[in-house]
N, C-alpha and C. Protein backbone atom coordinates (compact mmCIF):
# COMPACT_ATOMS: atom_id res chain seq x y z
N UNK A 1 9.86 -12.66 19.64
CA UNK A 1 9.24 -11.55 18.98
C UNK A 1 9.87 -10.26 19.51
N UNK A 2 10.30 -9.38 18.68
CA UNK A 2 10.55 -8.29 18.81
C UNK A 2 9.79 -7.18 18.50
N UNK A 3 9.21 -6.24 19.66
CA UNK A 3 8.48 -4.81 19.93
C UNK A 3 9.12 -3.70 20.41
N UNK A 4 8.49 -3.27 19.49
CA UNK A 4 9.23 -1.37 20.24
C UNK A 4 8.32 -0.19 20.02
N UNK A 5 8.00 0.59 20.67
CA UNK A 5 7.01 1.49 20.69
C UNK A 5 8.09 2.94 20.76
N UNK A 6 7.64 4.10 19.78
CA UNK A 6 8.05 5.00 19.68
C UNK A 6 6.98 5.66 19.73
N UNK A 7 6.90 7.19 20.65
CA UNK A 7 5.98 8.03 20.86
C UNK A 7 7.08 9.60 20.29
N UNK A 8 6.82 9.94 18.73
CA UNK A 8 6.72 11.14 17.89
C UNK A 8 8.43 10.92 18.33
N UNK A 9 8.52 9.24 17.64
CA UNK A 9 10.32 9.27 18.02
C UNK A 9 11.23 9.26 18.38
N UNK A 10 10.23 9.07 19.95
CA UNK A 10 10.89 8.95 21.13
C UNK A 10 10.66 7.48 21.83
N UNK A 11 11.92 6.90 21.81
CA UNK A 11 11.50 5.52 22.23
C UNK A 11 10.87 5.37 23.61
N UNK A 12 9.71 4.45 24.10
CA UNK A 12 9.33 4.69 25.05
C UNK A 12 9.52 2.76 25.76
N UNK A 13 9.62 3.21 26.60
CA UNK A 13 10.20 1.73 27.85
C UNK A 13 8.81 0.90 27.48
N UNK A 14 9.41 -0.64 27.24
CA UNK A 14 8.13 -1.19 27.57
C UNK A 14 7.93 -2.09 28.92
N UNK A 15 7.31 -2.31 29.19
CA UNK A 15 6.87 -2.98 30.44
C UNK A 15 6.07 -4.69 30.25
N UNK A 16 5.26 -4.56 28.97
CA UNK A 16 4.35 -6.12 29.08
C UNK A 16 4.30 -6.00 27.35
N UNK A 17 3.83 -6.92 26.49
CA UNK A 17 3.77 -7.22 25.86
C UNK A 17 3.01 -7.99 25.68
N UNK A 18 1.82 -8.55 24.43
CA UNK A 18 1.12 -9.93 24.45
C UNK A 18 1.07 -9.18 22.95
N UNK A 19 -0.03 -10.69 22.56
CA UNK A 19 -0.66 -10.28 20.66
C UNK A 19 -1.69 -9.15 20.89
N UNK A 20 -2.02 -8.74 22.36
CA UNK A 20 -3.15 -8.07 22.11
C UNK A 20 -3.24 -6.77 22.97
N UNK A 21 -1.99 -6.43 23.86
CA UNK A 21 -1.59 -5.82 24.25
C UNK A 21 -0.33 -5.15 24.52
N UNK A 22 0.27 -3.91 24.87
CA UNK A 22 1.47 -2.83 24.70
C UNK A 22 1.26 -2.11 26.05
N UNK A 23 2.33 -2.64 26.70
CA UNK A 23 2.34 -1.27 28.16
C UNK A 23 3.28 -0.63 28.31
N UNK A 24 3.47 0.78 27.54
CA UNK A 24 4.92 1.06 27.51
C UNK A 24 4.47 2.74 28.48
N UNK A 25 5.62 3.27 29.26
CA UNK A 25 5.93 4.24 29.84
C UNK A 25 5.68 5.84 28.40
N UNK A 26 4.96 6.60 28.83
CA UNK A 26 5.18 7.91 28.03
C UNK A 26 6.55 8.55 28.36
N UNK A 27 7.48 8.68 27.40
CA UNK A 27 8.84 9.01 28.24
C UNK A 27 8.76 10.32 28.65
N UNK A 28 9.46 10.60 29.45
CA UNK A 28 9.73 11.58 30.24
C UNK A 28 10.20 13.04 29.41
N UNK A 29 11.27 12.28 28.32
CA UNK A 29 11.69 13.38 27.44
C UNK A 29 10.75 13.40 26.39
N UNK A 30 9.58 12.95 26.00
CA UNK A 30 9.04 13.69 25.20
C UNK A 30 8.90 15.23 24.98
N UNK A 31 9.18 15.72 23.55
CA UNK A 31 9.41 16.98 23.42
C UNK A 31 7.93 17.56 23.22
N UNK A 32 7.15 17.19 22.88
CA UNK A 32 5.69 17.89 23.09
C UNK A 32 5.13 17.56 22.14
N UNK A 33 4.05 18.20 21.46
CA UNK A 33 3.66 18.16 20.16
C UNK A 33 4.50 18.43 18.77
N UNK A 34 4.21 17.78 17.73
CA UNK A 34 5.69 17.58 16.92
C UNK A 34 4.32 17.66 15.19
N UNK A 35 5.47 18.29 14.52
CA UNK A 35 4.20 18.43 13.46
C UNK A 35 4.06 17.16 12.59
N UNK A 36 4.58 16.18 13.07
CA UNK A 36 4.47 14.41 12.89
C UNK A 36 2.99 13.94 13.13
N UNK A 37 2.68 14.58 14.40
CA UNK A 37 1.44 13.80 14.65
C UNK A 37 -0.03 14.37 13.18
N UNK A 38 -0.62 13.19 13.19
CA UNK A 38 -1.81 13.09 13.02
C UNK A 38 -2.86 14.11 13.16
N UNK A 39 -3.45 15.13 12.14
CA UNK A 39 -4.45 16.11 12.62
C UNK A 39 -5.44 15.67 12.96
N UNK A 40 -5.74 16.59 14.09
CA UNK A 40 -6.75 16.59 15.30
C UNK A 40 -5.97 15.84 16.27
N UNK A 41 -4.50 15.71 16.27
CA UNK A 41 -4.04 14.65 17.84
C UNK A 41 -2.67 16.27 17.92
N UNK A 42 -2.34 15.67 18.88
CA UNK A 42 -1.08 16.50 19.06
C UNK A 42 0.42 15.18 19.65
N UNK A 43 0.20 13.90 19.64
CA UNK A 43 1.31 13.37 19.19
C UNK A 43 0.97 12.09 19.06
N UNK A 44 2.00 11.20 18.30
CA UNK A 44 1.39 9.98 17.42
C UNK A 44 2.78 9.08 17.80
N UNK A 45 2.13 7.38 17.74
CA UNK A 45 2.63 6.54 18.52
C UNK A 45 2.45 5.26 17.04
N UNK A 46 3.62 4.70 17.01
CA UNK A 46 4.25 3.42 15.86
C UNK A 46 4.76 2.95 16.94
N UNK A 47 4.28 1.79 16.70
CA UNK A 47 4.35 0.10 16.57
C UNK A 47 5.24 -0.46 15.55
N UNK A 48 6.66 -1.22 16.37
CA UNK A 48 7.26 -1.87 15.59
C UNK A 48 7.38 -3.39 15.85
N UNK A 49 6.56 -4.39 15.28
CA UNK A 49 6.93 -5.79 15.89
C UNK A 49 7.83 -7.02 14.45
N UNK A 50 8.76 -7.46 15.09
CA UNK A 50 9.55 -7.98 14.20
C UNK A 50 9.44 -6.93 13.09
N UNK A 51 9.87 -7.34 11.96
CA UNK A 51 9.56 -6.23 10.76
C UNK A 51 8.48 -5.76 10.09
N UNK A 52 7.65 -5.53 11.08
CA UNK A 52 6.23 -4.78 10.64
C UNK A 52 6.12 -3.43 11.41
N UNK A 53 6.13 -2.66 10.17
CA UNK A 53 5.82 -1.42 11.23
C UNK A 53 4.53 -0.60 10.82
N UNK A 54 4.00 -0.18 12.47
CA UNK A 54 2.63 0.10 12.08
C UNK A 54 2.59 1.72 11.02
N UNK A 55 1.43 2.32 10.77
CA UNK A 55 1.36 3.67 10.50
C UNK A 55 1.17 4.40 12.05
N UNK A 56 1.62 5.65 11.65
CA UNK A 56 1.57 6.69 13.05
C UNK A 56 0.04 6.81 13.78
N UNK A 57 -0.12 6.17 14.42
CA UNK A 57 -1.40 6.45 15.21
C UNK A 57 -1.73 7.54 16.30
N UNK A 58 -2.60 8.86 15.82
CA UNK A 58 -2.33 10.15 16.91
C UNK A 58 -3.32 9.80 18.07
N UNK A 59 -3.25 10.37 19.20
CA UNK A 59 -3.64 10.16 20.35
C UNK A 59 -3.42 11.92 20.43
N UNK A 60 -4.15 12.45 22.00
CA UNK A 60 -4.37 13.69 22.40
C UNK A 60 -3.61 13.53 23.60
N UNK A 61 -2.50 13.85 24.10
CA UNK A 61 -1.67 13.86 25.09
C UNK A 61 -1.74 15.40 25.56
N UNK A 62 -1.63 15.09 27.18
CA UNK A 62 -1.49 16.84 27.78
C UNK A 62 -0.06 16.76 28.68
N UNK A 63 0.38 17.43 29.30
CA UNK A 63 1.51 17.15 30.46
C UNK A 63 0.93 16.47 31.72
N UNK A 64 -0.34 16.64 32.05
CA UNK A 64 -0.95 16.23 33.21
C UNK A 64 -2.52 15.37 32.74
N UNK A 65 -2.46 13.66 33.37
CA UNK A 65 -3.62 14.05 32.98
C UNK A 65 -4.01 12.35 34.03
N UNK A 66 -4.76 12.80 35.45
CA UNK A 66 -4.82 12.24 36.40
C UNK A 66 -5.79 10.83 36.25
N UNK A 67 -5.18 9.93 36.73
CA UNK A 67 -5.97 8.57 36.43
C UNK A 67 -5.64 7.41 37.55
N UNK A 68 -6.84 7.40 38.54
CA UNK A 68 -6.79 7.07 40.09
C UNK A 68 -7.02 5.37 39.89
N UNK A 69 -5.60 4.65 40.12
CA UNK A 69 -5.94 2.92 40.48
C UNK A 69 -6.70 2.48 41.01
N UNK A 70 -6.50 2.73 42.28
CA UNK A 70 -6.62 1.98 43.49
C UNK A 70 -6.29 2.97 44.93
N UNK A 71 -7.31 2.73 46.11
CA UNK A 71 -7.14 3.65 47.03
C UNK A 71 -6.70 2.69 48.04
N UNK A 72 -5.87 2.78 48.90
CA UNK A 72 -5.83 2.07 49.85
C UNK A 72 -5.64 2.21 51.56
N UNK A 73 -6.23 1.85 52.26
CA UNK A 73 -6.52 2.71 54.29
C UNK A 73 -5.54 2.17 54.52
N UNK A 74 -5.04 3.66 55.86
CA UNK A 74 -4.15 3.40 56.46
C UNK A 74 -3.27 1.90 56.87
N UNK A 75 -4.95 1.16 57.45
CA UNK A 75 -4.17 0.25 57.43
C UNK A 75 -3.68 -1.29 56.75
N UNK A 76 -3.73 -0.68 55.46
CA UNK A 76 -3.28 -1.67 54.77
C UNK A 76 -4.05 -2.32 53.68
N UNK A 77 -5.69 -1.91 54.12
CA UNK A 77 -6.46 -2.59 53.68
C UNK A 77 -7.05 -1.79 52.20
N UNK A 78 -7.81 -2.82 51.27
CA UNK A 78 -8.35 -1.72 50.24
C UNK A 78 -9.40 -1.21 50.47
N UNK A 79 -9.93 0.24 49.59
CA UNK A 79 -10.63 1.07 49.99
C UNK A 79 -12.16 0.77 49.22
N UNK A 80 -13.12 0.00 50.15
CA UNK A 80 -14.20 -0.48 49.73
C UNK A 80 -15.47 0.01 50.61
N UNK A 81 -16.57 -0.14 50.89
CA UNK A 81 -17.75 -0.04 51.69
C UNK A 81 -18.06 -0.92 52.42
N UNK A 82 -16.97 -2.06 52.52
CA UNK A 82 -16.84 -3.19 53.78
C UNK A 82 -15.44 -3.33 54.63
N UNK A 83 -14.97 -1.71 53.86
CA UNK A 83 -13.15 -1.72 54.60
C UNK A 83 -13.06 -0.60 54.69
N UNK A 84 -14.37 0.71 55.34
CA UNK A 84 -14.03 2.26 54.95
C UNK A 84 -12.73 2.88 56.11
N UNK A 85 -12.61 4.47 55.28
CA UNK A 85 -11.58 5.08 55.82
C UNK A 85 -12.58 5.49 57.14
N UNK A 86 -11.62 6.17 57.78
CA UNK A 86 -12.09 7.15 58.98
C UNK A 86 -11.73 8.49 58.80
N UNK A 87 -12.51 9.74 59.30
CA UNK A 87 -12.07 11.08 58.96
C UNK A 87 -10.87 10.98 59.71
N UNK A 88 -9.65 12.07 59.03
CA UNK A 88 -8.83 11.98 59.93
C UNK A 88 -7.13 11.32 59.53
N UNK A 89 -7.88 9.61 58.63
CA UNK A 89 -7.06 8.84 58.28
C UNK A 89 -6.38 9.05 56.85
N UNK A 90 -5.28 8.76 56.25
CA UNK A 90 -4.80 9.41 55.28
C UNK A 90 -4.89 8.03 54.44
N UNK A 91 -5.05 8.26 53.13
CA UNK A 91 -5.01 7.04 52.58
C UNK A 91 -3.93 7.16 51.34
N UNK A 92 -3.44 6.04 50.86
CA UNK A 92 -2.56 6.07 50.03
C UNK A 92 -3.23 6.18 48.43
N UNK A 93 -3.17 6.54 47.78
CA UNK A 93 -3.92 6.48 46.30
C UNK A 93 -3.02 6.40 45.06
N UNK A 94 -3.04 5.38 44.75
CA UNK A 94 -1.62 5.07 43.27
C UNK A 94 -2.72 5.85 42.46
N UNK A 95 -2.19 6.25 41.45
CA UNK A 95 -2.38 6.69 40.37
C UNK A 95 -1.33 6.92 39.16
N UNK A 96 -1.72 7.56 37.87
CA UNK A 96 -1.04 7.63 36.53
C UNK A 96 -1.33 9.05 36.58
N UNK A 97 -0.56 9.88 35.74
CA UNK A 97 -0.16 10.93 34.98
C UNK A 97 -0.44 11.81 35.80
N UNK A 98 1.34 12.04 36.64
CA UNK A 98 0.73 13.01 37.32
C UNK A 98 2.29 13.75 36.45
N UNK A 99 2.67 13.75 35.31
CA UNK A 99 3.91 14.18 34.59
C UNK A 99 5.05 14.45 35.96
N UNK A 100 5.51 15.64 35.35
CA UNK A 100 6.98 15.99 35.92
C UNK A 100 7.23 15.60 37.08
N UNK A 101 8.33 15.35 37.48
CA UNK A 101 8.74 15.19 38.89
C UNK A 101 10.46 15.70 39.18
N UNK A 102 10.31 16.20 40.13
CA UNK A 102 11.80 16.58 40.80
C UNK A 102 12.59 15.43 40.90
N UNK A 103 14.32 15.02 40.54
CA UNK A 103 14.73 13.79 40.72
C UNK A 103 14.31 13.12 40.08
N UNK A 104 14.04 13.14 38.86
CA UNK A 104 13.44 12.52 37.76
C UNK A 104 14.06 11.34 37.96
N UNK A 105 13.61 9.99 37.48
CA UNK A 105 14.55 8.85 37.16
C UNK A 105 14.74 8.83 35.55
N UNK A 106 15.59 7.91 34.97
CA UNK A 106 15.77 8.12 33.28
C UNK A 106 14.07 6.92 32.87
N UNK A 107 14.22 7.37 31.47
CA UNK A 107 12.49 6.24 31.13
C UNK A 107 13.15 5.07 31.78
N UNK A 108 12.06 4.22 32.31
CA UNK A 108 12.22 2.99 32.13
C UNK A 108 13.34 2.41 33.33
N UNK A 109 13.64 4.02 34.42
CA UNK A 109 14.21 3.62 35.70
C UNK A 109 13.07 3.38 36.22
N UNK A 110 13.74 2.70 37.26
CA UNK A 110 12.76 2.78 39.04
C UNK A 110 13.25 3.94 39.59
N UNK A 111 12.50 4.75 40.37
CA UNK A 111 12.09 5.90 40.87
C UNK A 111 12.95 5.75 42.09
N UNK A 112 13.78 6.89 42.57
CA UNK A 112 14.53 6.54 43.48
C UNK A 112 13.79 7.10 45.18
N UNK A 113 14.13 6.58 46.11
CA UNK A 113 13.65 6.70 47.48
C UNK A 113 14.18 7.66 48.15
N UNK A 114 15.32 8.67 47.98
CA UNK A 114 16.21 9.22 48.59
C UNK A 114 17.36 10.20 47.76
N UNK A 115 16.73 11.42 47.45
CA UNK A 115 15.45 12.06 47.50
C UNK A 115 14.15 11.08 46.88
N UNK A 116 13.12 11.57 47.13
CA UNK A 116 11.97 11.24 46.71
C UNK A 116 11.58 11.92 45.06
N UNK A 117 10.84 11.25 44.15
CA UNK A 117 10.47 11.90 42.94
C UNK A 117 9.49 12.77 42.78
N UNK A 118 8.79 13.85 43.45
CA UNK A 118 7.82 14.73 43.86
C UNK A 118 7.50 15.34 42.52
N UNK A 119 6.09 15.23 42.70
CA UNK A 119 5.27 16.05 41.11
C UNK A 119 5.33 17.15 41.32
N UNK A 120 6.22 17.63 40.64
CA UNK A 120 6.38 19.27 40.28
C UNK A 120 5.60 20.20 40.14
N UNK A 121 4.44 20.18 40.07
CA UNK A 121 3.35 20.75 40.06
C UNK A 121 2.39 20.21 40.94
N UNK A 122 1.47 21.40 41.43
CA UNK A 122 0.59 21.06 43.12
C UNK A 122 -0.65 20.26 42.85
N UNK A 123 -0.77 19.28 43.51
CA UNK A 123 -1.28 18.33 43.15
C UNK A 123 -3.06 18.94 44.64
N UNK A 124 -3.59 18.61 44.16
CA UNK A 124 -5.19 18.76 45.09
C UNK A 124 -5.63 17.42 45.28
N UNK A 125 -6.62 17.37 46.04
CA UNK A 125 -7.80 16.73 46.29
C UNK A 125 -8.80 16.99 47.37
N UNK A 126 -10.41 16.03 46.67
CA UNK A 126 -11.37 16.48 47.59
C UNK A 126 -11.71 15.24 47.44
N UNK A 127 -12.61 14.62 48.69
CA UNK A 127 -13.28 13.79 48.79
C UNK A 127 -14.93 14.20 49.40
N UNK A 128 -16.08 13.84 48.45
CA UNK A 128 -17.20 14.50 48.64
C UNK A 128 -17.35 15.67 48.51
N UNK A 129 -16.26 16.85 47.87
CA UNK A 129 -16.78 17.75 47.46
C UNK A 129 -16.03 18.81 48.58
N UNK A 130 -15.27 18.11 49.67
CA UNK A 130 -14.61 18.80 51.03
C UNK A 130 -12.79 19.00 50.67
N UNK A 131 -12.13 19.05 51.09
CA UNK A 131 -10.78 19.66 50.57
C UNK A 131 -10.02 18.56 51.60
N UNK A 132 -8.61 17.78 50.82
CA UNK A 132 -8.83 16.72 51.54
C UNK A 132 -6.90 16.87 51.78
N UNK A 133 -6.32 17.07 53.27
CA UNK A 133 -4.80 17.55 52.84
C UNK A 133 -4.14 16.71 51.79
N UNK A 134 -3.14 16.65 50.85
CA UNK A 134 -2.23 16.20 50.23
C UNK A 134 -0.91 16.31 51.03
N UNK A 135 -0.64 15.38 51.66
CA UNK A 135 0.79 15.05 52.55
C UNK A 135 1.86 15.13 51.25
N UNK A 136 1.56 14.24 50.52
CA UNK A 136 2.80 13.77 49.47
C UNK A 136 2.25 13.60 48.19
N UNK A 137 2.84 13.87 46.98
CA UNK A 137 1.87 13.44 45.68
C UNK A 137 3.39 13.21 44.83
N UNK A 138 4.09 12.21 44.21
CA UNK A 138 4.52 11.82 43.37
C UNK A 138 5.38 10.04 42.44
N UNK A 139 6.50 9.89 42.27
CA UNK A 139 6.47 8.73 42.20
C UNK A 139 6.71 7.45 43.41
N UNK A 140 6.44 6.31 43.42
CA UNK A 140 6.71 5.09 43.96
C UNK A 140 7.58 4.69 44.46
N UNK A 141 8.77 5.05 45.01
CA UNK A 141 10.10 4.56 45.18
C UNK A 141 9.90 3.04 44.62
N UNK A 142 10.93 2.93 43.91
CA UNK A 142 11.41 1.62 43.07
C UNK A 142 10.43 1.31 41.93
N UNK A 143 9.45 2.06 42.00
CA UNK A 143 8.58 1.57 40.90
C UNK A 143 8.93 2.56 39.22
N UNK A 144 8.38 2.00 38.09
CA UNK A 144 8.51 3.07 37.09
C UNK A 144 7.33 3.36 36.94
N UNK A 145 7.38 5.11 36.70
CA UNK A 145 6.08 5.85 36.31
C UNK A 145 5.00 5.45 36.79
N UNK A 146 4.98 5.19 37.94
CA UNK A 146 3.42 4.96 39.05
C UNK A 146 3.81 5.60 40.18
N UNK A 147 2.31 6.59 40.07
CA UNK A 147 2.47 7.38 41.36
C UNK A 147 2.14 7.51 42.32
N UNK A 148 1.91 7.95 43.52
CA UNK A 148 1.56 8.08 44.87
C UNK A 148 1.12 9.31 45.58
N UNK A 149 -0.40 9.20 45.91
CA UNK A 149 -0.57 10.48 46.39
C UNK A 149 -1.18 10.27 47.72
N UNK A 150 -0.82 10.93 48.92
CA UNK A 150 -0.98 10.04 50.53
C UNK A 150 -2.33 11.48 50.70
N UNK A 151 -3.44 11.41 50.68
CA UNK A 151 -4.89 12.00 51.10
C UNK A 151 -5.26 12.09 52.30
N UNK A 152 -5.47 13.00 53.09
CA UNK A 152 -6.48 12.94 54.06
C UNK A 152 -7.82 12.93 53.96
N UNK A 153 -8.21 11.97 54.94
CA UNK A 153 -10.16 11.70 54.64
C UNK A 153 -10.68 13.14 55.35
N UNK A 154 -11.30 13.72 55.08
CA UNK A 154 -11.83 15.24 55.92
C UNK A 154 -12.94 14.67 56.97
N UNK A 155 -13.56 15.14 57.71
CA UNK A 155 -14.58 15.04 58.20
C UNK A 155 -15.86 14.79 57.74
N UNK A 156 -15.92 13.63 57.41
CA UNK A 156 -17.26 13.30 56.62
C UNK A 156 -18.38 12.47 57.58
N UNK A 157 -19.40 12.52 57.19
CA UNK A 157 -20.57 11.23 58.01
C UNK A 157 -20.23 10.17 56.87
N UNK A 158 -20.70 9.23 57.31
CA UNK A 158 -20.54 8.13 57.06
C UNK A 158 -21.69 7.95 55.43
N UNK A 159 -20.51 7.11 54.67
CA UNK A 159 -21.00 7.31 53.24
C UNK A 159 -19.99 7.39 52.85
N UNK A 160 -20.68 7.02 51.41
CA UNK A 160 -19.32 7.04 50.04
C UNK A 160 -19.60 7.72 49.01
N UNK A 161 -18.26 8.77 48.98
CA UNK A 161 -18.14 9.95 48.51
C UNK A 161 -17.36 9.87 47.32
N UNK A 162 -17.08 10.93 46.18
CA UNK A 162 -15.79 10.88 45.23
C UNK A 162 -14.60 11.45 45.58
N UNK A 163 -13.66 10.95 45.15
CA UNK A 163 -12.22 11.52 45.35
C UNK A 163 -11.82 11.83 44.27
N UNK A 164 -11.52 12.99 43.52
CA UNK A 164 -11.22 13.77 42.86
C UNK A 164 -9.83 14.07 43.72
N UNK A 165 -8.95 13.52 42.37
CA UNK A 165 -7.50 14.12 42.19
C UNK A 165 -7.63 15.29 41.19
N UNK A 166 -7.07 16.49 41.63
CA UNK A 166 -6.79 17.51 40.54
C UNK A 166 -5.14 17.93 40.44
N UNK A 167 -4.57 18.23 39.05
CA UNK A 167 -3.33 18.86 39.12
C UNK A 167 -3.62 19.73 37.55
N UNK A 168 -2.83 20.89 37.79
CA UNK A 168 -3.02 21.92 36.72
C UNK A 168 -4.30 21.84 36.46
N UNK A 169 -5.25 22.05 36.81
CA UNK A 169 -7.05 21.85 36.69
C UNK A 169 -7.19 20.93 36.17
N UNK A 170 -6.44 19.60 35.49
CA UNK A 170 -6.81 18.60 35.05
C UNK A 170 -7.23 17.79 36.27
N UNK A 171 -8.49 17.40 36.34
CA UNK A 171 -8.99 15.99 37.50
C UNK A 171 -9.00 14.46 36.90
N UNK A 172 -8.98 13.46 37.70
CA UNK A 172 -8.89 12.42 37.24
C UNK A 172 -10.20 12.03 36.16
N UNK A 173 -9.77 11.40 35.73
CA UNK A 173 -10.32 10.51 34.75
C UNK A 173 -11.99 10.08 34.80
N UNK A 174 -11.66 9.52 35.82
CA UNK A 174 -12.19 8.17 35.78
C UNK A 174 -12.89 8.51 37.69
N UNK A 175 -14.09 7.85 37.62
CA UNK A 175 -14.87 7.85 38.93
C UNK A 175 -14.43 6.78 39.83
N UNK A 176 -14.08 7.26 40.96
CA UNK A 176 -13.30 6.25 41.75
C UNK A 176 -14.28 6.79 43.63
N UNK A 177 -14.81 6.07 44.42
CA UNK A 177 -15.33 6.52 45.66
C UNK A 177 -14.53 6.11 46.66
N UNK A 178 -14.86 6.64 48.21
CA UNK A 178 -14.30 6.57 49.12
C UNK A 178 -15.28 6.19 50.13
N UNK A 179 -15.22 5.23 50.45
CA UNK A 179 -16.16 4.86 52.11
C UNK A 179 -15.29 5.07 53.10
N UNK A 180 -16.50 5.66 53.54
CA UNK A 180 -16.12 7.03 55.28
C UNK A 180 -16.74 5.94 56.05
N UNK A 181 -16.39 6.05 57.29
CA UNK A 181 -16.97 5.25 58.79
C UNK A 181 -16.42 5.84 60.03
N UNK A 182 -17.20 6.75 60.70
CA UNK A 182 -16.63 7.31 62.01
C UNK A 182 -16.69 6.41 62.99
């Protein structure tokens, strides 16, 4: 079977495929909003499998728009309420859409290690509502379009708090917590 996903024409990398699923990369060169898309979206995404091609389906795309995986402690372990951080300790946090990066790789590269792919724009966070340092915020070395943002836990009592990623005032998504343990 043959798939291909174009976002407003721009071919975009795919990654997985099934009958019921599409995981393709937003490319990098997307040119922005295009007067193609769909009113009320600002850019629109076709589906091509073997010789069926879908109609333009619009979606609301921004340049930034933060969406937290998985947190994981220093040491190694994942970030749960039977594995908490410690103030102090920095934790690693994958996440999606954090757009631009310095050292770009091309769509559908792996992200190179040397220089590093750094989100071009200043990336924040708080955990519980406290201001939490950002060591590093951008791509994965070797990975495509998955990112990395290394957090410090602040001084908290013990409890589980939110971690709010922010970049360009966009915050993540999606509710994701942090268990503290001094």
């Amino acid at each position: 079977m043959t798939t291909s996903v174009l976002i407003d024409g721009v071919p975009a990398p795919l990654f997985f495929t099934s009958a019921g699923q599409i995981d393709a990369q937003m490319p990098f060169e997307w040119p922005g909003p295009l007067a193609v898309s769909p009113p009320g979206t600002n850019a629109g995404v076709q589906v091509t499998v073997n010789d069926s091609i879908s109609p333009v389906l619009g979606f609301v795309s921004s340049a930034v728009a933060p969406g937290i995986y998985v947190a994981i402690n220093a040491n190694g372990t994942g970030q749960a309420p039977n594995s908490p951080a410690k103030p102090g300790d920095y934790l690693t946090v994958y996440v999606t859409g954090l757009g631009a990066v310095s050292n770009q790789p091309a769509d559908g590269a792996a992200s190179p290690a040397n220089p590093l792919a750094s989100a071009t724009a200043t990336v924040t966070a708080t955990i519980g509502g406290q201001t939490a340092n950002v060591s590093f915020a951008g791509l994965v070395p070797g990975s495509v379009a998955f990112y990395q943002v290394n957090v410090q836990v602040p001084n908290l009592a013990n409890g589980t708090y939110p971690l709010v990623i922010t970049q360009g005032g966009v915050q993540n998504s999606n509710k994701y917590q942090i268990a503290v343990s001094n």
